[in-house]
Protein backbone atom coordinates (compact mmCIF):
# COMPACT_ATOMS: atom_id res chain seq x y z
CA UNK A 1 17.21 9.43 -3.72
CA UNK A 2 14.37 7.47 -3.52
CA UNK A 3 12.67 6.37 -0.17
CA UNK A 4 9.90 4.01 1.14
CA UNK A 5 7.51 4.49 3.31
CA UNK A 6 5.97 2.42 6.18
CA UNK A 7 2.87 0.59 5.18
CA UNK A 8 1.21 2.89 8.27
CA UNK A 9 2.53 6.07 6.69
CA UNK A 10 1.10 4.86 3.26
CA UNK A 11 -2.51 3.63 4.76
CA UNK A 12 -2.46 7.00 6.73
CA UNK A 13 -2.07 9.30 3.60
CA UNK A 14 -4.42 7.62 1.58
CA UNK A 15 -6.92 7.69 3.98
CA UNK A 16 -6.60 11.49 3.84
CA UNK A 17 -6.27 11.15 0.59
CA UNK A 18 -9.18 9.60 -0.58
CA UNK A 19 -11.22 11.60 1.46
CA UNK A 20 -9.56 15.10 -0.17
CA UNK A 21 -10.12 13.36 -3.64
CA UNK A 22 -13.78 12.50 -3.04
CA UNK A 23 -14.29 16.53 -2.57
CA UNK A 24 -12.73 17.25 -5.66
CA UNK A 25 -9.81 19.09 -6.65
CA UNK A 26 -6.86 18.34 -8.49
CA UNK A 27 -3.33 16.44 -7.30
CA UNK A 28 -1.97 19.61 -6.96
CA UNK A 29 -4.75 21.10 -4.68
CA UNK A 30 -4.52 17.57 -2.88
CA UNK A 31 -0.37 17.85 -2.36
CA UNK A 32 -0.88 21.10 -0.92
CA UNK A 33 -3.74 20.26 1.34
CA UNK A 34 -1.93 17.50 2.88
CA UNK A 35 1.03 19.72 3.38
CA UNK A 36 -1.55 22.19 5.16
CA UNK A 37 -2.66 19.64 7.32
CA UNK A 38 0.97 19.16 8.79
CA UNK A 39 1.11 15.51 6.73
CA UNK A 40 4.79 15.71 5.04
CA UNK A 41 7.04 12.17 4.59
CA UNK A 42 8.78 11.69 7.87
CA UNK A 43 12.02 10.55 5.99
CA UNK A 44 12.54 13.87 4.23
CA UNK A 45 10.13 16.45 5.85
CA UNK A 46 9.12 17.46 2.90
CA UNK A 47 5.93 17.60 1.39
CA UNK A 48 4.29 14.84 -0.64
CA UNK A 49 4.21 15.57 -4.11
CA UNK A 50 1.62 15.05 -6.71
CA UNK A 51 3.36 11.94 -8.73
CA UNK A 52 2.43 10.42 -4.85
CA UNK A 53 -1.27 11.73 -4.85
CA UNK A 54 -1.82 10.31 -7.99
CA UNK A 55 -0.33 7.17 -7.30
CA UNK A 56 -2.14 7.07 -4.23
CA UNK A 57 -5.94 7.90 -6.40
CA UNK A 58 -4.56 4.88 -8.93
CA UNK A 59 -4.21 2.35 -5.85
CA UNK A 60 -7.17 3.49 -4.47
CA UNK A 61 -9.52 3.50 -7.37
CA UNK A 62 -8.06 -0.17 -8.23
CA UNK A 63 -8.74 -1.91 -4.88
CA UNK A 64 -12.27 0.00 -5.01
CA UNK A 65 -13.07 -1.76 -8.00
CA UNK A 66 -11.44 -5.56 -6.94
CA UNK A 67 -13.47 -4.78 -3.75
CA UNK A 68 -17.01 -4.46 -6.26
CA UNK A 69 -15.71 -6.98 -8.24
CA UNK A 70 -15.78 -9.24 -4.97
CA UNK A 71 -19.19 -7.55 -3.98
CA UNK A 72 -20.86 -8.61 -7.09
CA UNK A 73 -19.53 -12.08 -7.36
CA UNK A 74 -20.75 -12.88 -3.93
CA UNK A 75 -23.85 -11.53 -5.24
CA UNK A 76 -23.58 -14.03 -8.48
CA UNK A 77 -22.73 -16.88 -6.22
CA UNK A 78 -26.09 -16.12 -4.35
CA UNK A 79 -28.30 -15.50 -7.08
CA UNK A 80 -27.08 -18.68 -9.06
CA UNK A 81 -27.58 -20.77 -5.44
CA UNK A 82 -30.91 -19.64 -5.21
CA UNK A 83 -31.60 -20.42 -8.63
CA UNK A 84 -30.51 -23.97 -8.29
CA UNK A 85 -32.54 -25.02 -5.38
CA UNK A 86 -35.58 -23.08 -7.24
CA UNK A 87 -34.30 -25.47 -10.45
CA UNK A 88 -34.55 -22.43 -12.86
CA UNK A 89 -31.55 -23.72 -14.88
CA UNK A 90 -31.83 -20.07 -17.39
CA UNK A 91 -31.43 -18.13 -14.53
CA UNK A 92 -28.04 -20.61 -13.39
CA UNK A 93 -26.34 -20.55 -16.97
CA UNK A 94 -26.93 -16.40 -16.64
CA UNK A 95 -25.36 -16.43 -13.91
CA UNK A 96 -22.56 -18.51 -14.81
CA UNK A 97 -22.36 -16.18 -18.13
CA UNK A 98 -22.05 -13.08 -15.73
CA UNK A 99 -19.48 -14.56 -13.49
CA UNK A 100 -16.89 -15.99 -16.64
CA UNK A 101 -17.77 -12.29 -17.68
CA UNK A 102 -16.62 -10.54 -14.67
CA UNK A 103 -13.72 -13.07 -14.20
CA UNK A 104 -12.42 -12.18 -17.66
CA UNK A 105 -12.50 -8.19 -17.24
């Protein structure tokens, strides 16, 4: 039977486990940490397993990169401004390049 977690429970545990992932270790050694720590899914009491901790790492690893992706287009958007008002128009089509570019990945 399959069951759904709170959006609490689900920021919670990948909190924990993005911070066991950055140390290393595989989604096994992860699973088992977390049941160390005492974090198990309240609607079964048992322990997370690793088909969780890796969806977790995917989720995590894909809003880290949206969030850069954001990051550097902000940092596009700026550049390309301050090109304009400096009127170096080479500098303003790179920048448009980079941000179809980044758009299209």
């Amino acid at each position: 039977m399959k069951t759904f977690s709170s959006p609490k429970i689900i920021e919670r545990r990948r909190s924990i486990v993005a911070d066991l992932a950055a140390r290393g270790g595989t989604n096994k050694d992860i699973a088992a940490r977390l049941s160390k720590l005492g974090e198990t899914n309240p609607e079964t009491g048992d322990a997370w397993d690793t088909a969780t901790v890796s969806r977790d790492i995917k989720v995590l690893k894909e809003k880290a990169i949206q969030t850069r992706k954001e990051e550097l287009l902000s940092e596009l958007i700026a550049a390309k401004d301050s090109a304009w008002k400096c009127g170096n128009h080479v500098a303003v089509v790179e920048a448009i390049k980079a941000e179809i570019l980044l758009a299209s990945k």
